[in-house]
PDB file of N, CA and C in Angstrom:
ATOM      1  N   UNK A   1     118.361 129.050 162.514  1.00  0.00           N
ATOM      2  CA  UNK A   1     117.553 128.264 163.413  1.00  0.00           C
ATOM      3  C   UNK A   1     117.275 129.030 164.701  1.00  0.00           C
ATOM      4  N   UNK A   2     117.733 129.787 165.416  1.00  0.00           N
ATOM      5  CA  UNK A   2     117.842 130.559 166.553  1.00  0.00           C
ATOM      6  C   UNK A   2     117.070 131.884 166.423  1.00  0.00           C
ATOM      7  N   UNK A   3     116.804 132.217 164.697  1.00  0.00           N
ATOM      8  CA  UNK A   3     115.641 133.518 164.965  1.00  0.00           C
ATOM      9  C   UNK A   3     114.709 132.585 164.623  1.00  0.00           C
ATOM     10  N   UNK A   4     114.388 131.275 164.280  1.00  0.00           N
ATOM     11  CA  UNK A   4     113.018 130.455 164.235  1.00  0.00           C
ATOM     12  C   UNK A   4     112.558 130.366 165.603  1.00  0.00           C
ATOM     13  N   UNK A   5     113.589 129.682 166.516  1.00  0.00           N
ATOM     14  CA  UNK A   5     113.593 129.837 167.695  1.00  0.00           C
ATOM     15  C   UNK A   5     112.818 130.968 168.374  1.00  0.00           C
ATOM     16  N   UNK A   6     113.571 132.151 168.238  1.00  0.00           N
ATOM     17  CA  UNK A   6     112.867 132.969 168.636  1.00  0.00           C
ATOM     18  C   UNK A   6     111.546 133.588 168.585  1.00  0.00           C
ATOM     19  N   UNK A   7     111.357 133.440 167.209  1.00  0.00           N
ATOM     20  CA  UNK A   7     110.037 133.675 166.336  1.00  0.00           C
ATOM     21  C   UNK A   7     108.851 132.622 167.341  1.00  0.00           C
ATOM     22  N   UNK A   8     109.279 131.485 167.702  1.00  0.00           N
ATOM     23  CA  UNK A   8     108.182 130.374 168.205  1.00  0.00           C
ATOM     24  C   UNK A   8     108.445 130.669 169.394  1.00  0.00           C
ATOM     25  N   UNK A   9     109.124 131.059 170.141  1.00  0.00           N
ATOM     26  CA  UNK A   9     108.883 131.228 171.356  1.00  0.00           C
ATOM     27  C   UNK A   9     108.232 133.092 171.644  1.00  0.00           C
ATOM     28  N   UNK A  10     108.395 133.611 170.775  1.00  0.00           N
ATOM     29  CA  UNK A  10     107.670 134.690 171.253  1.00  0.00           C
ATOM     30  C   UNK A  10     106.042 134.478 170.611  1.00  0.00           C
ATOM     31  N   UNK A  11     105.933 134.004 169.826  1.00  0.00           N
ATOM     32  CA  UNK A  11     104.415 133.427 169.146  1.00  0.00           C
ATOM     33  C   UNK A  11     103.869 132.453 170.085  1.00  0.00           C
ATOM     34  N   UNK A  12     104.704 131.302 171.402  1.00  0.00           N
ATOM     35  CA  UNK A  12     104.066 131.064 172.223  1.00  0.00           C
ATOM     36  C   UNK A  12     103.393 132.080 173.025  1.00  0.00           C
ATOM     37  N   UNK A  13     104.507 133.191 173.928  1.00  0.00           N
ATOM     38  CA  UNK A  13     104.297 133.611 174.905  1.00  0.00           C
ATOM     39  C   UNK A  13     103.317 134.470 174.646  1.00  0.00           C
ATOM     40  N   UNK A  14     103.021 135.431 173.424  1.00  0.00           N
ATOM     41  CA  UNK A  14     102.256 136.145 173.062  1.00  0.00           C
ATOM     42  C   UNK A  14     100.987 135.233 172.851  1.00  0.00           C
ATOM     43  N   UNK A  15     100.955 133.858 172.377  1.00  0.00           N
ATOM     44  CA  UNK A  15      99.694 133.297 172.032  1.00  0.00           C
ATOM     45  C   UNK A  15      99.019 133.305 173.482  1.00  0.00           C
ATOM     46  N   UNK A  16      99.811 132.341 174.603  1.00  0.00           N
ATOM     47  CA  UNK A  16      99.338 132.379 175.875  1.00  0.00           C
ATOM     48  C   UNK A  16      98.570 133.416 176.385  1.00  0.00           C
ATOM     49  N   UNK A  17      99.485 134.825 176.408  1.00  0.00           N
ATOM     50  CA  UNK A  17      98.651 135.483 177.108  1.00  0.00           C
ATOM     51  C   UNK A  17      97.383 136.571 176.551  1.00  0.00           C
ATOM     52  N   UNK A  18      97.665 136.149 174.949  1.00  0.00           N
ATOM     53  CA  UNK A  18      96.376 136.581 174.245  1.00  0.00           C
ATOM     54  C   UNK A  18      95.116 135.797 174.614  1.00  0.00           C
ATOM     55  N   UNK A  19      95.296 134.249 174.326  1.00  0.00           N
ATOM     56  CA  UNK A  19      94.365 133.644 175.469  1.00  0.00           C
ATOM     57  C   UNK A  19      94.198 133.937 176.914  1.00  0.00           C
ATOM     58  N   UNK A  20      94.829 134.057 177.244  1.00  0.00           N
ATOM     59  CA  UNK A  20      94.404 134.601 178.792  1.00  0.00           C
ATOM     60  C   UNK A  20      93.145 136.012 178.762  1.00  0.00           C
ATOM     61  N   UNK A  21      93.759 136.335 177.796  1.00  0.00           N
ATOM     62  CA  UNK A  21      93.037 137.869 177.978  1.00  0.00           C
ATOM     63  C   UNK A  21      91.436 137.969 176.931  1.00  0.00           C
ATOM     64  N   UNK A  22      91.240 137.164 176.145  1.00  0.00           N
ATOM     65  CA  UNK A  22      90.808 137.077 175.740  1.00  0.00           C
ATOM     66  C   UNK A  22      89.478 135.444 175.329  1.00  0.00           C
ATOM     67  N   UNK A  23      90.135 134.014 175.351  1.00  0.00           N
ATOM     68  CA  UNK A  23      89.710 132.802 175.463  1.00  0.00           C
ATOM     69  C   UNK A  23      88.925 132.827 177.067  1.00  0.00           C
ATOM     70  N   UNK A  24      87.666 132.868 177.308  1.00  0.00           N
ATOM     71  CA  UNK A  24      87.262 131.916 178.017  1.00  0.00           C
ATOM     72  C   UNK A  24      88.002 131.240 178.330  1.00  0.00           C
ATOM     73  N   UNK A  25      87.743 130.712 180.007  1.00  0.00           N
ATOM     74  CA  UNK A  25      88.415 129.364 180.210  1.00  0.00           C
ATOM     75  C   UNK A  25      89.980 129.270 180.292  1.00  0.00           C
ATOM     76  N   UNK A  26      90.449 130.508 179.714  1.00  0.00           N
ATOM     77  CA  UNK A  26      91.654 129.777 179.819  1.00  0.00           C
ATOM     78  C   UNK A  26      92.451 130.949 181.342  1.00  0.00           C
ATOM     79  N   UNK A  27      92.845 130.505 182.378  1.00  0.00           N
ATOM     80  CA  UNK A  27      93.630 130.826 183.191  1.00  0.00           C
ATOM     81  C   UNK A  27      94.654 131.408 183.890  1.00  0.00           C
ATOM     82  N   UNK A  28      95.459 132.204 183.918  1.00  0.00           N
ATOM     83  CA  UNK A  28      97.025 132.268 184.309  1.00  0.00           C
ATOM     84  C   UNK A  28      97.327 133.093 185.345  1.00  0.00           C
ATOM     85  N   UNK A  29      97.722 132.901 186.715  1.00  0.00           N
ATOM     86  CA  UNK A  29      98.279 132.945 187.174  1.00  0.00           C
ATOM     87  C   UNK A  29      99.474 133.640 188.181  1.00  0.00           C
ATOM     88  N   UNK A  30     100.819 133.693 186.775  1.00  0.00           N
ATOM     89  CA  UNK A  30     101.662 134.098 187.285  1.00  0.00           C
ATOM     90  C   UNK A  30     102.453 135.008 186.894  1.00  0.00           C
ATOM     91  N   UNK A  31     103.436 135.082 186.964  1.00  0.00           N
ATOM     92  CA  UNK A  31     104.227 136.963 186.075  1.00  0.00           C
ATOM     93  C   UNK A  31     104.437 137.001 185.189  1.00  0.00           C
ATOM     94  N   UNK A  32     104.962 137.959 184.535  1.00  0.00           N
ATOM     95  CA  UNK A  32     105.553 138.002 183.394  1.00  0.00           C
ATOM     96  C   UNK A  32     106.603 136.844 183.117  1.00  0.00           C
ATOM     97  N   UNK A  33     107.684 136.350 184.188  1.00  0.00           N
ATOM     98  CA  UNK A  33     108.620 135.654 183.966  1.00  0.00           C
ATOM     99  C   UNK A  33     108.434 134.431 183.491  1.00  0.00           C
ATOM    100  N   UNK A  34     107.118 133.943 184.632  1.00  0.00           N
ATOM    101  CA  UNK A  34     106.869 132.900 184.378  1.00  0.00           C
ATOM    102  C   UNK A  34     106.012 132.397 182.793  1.00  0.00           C
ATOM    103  N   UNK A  35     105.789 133.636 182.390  1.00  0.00           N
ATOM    104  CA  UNK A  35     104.555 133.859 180.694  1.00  0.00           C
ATOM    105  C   UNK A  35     105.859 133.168 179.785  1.00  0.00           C
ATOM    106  N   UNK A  36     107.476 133.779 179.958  1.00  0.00           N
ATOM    107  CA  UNK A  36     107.888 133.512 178.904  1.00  0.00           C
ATOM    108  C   UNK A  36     108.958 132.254 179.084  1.00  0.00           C
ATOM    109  N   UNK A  37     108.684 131.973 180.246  1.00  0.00           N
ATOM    110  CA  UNK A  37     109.229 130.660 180.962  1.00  0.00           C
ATOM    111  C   UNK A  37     108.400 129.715 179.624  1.00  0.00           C
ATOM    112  N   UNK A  38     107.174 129.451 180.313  1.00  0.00           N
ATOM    113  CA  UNK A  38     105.726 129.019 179.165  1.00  0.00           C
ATOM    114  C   UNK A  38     105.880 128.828 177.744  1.00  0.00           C
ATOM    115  N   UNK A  39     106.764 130.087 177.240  1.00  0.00           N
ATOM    116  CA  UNK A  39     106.845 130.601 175.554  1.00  0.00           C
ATOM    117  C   UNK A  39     108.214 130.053 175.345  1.00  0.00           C
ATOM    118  N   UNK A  40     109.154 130.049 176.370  1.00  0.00           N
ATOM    119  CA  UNK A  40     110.137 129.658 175.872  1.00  0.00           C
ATOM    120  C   UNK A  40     109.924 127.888 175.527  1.00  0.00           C
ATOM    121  N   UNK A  41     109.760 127.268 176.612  1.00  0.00           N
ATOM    122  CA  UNK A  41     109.231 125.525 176.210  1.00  0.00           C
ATOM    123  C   UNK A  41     108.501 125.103 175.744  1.00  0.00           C
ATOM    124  N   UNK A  42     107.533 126.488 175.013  1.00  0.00           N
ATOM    125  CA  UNK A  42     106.719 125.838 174.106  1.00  0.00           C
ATOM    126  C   UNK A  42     107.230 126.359 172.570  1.00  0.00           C
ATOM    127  N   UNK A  43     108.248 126.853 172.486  1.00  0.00           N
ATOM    128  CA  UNK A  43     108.743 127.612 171.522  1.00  0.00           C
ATOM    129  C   UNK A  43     110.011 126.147 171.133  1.00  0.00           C
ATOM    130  N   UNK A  44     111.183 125.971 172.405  1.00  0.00           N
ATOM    131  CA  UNK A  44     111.213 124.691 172.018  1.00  0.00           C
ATOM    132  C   UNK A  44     110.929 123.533 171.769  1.00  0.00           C
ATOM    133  N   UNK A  45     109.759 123.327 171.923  1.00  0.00           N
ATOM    134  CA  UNK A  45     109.002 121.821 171.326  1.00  0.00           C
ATOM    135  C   UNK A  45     109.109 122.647 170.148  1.00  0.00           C
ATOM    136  N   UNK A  46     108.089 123.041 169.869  1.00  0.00           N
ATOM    137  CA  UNK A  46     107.891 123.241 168.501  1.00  0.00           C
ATOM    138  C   UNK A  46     108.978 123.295 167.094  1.00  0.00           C
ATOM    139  N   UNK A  47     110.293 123.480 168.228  1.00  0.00           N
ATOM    140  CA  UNK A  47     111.349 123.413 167.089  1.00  0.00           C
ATOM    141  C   UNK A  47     111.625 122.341 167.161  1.00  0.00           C
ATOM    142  N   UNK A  48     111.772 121.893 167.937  1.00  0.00           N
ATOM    143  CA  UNK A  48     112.333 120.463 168.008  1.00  0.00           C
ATOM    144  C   UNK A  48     111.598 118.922 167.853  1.00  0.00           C
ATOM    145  N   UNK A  49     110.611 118.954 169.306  1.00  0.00           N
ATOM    146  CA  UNK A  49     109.537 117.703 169.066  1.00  0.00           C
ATOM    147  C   UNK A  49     108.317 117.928 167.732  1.00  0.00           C
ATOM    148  N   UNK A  50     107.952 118.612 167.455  1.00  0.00           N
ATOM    149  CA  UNK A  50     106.642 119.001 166.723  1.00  0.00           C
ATOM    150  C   UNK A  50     107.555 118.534 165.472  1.00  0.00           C
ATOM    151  N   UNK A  51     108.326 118.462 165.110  1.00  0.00           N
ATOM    152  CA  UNK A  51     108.878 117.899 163.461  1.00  0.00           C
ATOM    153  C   UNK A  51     108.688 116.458 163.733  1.00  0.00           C
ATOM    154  N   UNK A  52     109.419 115.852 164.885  1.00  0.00           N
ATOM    155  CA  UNK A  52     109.475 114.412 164.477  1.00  0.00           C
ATOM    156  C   UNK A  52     108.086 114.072 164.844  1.00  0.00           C
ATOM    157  N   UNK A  53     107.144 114.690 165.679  1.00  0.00           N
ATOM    158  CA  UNK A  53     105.672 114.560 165.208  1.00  0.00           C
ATOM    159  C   UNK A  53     105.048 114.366 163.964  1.00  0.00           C
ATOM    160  N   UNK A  54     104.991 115.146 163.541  1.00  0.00           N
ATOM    161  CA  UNK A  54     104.578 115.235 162.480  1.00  0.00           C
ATOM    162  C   UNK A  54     105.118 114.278 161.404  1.00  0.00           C
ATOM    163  N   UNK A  55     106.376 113.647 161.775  1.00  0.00           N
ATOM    164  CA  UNK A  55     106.911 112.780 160.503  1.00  0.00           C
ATOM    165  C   UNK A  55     105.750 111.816 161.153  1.00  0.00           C
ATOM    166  N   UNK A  56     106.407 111.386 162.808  1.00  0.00           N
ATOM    167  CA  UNK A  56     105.482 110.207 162.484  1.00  0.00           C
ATOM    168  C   UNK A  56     104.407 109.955 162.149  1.00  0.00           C
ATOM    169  N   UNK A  57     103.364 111.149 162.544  1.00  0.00           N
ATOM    170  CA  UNK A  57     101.728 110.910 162.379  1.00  0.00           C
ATOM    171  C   UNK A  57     101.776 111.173 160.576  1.00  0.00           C
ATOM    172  N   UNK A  58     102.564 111.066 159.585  1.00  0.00           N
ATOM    173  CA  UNK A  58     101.762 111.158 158.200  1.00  0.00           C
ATOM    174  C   UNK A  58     100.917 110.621 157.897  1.00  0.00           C
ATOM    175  N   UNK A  59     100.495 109.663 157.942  1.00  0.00           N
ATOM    176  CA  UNK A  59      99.689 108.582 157.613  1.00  0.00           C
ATOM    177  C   UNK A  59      98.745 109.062 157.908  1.00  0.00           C
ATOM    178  N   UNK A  60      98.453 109.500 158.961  1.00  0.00           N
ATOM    179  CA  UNK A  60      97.368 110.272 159.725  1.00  0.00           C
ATOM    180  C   UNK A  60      96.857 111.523 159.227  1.00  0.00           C
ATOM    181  N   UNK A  61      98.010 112.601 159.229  1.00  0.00           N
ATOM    182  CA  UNK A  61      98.179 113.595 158.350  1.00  0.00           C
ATOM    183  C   UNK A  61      97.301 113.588 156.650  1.00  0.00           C
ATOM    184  N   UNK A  62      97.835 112.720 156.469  1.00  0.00           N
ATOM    185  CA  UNK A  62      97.299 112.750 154.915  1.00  0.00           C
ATOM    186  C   UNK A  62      96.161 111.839 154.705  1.00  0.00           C
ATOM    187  N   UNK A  63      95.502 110.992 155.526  1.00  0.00           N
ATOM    188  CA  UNK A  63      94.347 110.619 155.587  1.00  0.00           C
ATOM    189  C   UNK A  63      93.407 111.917 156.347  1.00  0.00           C
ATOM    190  N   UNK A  64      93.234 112.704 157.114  1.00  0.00           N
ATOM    191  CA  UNK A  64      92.453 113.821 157.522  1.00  0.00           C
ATOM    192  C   UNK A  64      93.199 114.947 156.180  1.00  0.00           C
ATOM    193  N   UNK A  65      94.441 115.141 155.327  1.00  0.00           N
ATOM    194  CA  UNK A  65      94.575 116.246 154.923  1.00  0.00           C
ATOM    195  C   UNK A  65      94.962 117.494 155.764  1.00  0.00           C
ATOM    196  N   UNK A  66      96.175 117.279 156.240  1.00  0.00           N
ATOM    197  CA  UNK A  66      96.419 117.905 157.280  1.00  0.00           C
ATOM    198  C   UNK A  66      95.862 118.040 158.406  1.00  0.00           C
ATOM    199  N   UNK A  67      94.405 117.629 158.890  1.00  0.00           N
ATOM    200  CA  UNK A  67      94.111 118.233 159.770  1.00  0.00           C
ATOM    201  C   UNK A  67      94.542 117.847 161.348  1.00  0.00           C
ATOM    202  N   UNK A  68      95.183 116.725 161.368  1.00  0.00           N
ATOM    203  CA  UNK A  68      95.433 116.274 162.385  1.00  0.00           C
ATOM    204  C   UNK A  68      96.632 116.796 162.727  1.00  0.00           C
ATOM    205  N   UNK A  69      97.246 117.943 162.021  1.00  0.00           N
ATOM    206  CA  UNK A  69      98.412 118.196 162.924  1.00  0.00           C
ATOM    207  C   UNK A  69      97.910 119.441 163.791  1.00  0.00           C
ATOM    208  N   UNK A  70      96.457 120.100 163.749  1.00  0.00           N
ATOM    209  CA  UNK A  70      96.114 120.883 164.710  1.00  0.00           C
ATOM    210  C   UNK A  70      96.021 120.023 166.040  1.00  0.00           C
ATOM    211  N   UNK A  71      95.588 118.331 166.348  1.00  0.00           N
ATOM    212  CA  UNK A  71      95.396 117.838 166.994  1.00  0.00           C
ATOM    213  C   UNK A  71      96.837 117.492 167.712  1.00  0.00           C
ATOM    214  N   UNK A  72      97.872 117.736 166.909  1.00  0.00           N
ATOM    215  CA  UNK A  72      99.272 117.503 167.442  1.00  0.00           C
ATOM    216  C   UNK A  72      99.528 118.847 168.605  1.00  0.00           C
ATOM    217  N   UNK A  73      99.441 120.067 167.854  1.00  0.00           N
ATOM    218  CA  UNK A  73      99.253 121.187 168.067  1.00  0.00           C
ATOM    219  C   UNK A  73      98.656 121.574 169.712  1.00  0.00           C
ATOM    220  N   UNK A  74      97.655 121.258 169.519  1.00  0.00           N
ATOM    221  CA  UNK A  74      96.751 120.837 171.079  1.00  0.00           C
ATOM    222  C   UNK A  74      97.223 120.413 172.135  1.00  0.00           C
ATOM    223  N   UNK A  75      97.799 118.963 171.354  1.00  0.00           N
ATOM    224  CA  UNK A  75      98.053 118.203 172.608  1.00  0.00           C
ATOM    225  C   UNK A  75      99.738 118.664 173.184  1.00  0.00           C
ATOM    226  N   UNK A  76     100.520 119.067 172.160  1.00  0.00           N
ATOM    227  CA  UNK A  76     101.717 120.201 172.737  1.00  0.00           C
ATOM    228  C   UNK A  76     100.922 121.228 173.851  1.00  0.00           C
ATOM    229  N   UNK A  77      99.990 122.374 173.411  1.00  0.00           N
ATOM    230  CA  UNK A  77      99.881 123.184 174.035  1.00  0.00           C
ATOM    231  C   UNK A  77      99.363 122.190 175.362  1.00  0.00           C
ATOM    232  N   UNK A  78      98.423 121.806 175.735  1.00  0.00           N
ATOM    233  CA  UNK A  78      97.886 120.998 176.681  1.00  0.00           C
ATOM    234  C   UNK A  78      99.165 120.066 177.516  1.00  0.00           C
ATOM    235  N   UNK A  79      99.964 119.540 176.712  1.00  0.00           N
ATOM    236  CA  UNK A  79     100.876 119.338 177.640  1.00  0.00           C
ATOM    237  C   UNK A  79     101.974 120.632 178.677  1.00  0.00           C
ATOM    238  N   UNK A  80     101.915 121.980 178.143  1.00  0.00           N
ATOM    239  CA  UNK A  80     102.337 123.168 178.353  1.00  0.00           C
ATOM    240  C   UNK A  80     100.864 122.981 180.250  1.00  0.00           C
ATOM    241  N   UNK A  81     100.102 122.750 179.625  1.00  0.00           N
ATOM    242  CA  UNK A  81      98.907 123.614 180.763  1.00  0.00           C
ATOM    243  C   UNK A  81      99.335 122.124 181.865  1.00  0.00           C
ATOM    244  N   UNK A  82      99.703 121.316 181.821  1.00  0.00           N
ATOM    245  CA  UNK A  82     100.145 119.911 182.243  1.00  0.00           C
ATOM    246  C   UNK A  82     101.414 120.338 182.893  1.00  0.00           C
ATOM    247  N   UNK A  83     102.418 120.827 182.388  1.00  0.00           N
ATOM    248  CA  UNK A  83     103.254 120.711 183.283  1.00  0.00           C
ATOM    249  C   UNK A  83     103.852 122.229 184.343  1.00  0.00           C
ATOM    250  N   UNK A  84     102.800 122.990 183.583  1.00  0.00           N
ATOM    251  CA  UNK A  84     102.942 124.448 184.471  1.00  0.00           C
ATOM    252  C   UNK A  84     101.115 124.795 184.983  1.00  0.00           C
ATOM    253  N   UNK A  85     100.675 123.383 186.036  1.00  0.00           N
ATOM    254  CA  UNK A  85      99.630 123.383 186.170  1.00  0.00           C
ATOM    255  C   UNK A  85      99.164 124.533 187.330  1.00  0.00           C
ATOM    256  N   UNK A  86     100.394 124.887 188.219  1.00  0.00           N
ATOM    257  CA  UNK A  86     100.020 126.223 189.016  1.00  0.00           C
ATOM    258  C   UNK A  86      99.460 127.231 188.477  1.00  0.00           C
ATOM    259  N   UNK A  87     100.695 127.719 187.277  1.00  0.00           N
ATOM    260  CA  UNK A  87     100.130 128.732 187.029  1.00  0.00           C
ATOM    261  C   UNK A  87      99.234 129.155 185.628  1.00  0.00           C
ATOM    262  N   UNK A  88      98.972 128.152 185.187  1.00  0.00           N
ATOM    263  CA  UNK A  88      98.614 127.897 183.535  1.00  0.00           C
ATOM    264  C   UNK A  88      96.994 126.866 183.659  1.00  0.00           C
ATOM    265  N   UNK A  89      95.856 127.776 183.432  1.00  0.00           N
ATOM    266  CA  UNK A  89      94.602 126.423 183.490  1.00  0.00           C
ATOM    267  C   UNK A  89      93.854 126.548 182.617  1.00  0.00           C
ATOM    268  N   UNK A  90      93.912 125.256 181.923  1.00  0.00           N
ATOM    269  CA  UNK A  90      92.401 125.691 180.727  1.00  0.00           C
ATOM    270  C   UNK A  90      91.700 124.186 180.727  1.00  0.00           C
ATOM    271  N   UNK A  91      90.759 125.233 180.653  1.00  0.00           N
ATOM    272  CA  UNK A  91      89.337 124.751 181.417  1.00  0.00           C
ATOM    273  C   UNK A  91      88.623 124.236 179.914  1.00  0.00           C
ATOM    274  N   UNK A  92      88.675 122.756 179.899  1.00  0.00           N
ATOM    275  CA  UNK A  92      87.971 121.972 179.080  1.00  0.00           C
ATOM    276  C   UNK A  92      88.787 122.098 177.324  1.00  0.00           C
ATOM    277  N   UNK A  93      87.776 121.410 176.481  1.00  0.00           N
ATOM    278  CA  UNK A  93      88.770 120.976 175.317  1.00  0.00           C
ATOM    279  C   UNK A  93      88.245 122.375 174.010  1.00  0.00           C
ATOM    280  N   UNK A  94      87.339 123.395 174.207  1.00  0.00           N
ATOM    281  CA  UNK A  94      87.034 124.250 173.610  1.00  0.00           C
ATOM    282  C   UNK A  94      88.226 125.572 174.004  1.00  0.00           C
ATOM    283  N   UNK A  95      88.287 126.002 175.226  1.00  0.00           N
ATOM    284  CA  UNK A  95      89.543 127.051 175.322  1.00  0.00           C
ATOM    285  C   UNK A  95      90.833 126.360 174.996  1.00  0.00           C
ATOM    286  N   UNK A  96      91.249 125.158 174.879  1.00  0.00           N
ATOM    287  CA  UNK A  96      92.288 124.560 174.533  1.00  0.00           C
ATOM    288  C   UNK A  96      92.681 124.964 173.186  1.00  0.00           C
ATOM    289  N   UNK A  97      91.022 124.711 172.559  1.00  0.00           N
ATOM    290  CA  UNK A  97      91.355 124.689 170.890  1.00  0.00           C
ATOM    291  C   UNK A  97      91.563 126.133 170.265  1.00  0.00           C
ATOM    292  N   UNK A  98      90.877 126.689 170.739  1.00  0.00           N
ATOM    293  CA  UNK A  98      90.892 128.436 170.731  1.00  0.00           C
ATOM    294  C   UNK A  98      92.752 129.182 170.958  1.00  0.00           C
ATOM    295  N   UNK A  99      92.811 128.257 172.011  1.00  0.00           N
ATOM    296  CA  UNK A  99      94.397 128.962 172.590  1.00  0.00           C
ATOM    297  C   UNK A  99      95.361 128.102 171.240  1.00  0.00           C
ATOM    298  N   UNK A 100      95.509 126.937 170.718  1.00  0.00           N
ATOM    299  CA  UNK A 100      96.056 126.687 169.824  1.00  0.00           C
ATOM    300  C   UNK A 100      96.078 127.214 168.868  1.00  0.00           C
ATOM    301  N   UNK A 101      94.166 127.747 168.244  1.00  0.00           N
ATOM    302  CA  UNK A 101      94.441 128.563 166.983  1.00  0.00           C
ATOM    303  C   UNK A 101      94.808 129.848 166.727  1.00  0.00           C
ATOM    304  N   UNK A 102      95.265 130.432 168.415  1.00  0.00           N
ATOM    305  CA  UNK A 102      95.777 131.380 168.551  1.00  0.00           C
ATOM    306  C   UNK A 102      97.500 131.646 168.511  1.00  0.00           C
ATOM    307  N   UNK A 103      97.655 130.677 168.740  1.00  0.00           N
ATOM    308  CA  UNK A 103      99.800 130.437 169.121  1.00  0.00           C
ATOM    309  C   UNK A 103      99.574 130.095 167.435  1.00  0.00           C
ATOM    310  N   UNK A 104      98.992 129.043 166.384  1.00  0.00           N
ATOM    311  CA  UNK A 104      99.223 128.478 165.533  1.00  0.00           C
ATOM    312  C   UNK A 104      98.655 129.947 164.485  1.00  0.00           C
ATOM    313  N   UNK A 105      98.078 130.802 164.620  1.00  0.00           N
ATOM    314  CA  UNK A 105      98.076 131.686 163.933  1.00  0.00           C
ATOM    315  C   UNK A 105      98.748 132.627 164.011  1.00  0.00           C
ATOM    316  N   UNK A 106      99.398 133.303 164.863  1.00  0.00           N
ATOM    317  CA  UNK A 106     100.689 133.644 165.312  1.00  0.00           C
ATOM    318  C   UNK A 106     102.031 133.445 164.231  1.00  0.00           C
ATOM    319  N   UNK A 107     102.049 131.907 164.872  1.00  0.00           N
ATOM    320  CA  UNK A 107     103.218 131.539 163.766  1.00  0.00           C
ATOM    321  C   UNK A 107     103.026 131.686 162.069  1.00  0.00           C
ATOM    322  N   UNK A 108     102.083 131.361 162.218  1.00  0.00           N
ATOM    323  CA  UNK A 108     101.577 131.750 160.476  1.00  0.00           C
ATOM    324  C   UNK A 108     101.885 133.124 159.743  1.00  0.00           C
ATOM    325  N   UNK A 109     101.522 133.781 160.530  1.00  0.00           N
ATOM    326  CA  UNK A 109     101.548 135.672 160.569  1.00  0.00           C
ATOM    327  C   UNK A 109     103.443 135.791 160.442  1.00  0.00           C
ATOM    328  N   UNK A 110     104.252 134.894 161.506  1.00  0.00           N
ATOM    329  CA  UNK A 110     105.537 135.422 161.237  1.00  0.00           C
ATOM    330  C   UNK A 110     106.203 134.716 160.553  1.00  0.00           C
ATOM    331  N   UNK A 111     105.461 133.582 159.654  1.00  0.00           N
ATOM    332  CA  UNK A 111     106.279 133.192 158.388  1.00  0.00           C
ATOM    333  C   UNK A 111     106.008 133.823 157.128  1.00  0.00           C
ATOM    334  N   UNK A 112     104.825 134.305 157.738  1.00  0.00           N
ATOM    335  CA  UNK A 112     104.741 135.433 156.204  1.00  0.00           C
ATOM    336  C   UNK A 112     104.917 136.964 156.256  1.00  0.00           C
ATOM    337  N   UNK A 113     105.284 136.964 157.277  1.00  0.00           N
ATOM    338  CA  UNK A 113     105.807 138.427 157.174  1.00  0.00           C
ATOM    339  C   UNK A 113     107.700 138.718 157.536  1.00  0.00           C
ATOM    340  N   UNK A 114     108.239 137.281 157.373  1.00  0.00           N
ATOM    341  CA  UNK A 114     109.329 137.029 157.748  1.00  0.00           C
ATOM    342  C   UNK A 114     109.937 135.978 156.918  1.00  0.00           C
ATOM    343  N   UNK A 115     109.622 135.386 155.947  1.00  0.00           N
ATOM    344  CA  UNK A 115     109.756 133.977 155.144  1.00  0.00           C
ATOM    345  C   UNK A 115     111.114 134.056 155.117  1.00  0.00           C
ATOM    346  N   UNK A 116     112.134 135.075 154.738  1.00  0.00           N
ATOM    347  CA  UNK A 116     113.842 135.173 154.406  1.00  0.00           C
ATOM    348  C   UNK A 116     113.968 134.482 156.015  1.00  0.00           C
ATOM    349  N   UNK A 117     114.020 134.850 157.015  1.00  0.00           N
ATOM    350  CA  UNK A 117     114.186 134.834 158.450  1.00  0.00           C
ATOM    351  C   UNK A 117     114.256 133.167 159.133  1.00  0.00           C
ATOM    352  N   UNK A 118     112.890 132.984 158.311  1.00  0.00           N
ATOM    353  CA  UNK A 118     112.285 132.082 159.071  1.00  0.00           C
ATOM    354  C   UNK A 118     113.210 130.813 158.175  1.00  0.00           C
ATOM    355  N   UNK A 119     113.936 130.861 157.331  1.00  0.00           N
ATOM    356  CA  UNK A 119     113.840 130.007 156.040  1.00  0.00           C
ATOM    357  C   UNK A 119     114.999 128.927 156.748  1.00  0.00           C
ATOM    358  N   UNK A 120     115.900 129.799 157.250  1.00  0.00           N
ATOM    359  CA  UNK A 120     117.121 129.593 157.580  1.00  0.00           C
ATOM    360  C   UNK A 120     117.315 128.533 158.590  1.00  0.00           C
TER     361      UNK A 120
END
């Protein structure tokens, strides 16, 4: 659980500031410290809150066919730009979605190039 951990929090911090550098719209700020400050609490949601998300929204889930857990996805990252509003800004609901399919492709990339790792 602790190299999943790790795996999601460096797939935040790296998603962040790939958006930064790249997404329109999207903002930042502040140092390095503060980038993996960012990656680290968004690395723990994702281990932690983003499961019992997802249990609850099934219904939801499987009426769109997954697609609504990108909308879960979002509203994690967006709560990230919410509570580190100094140094973290994205500007409207298009760089939002961009910066998600960027952290959420990320993680994708290190379950498949890591599946033994990640399994655990």
């Amino acid at each position: 659980m602790l190299i999943k951990l790790l795996f999601n929090v460096i797939a935040g911090t790296l998603g962040i500031y790939l958006a930064y550098r790249f997404v329109p719209g999207v903002f930042f700020s502040g140092n390095i410290k503060t980038l993996i400050i960012i990656g680290c609490i968004l690395g723990i949601i994702n281990l932690f809150i983003k499961p019992i998300l997802k249990i609850i929204s099934l219904p939801l889930r499987i009426i769109t066919f997954g697609l609504f857990t990108l909308f879960i996805n979002m509203g994690l990252v967006w709560l990230m730009e919410i509570i580190f509003n100094q140094n973290l800004d994205i500007k409207g609901i298009i760089p939002l979605f961009w910066t998600t399919i960027i952290i959420c492709a990320l993680n994708f990339f290190f379950r498949l190039f890591f599946p033994k790792k990640l399994k655990k």
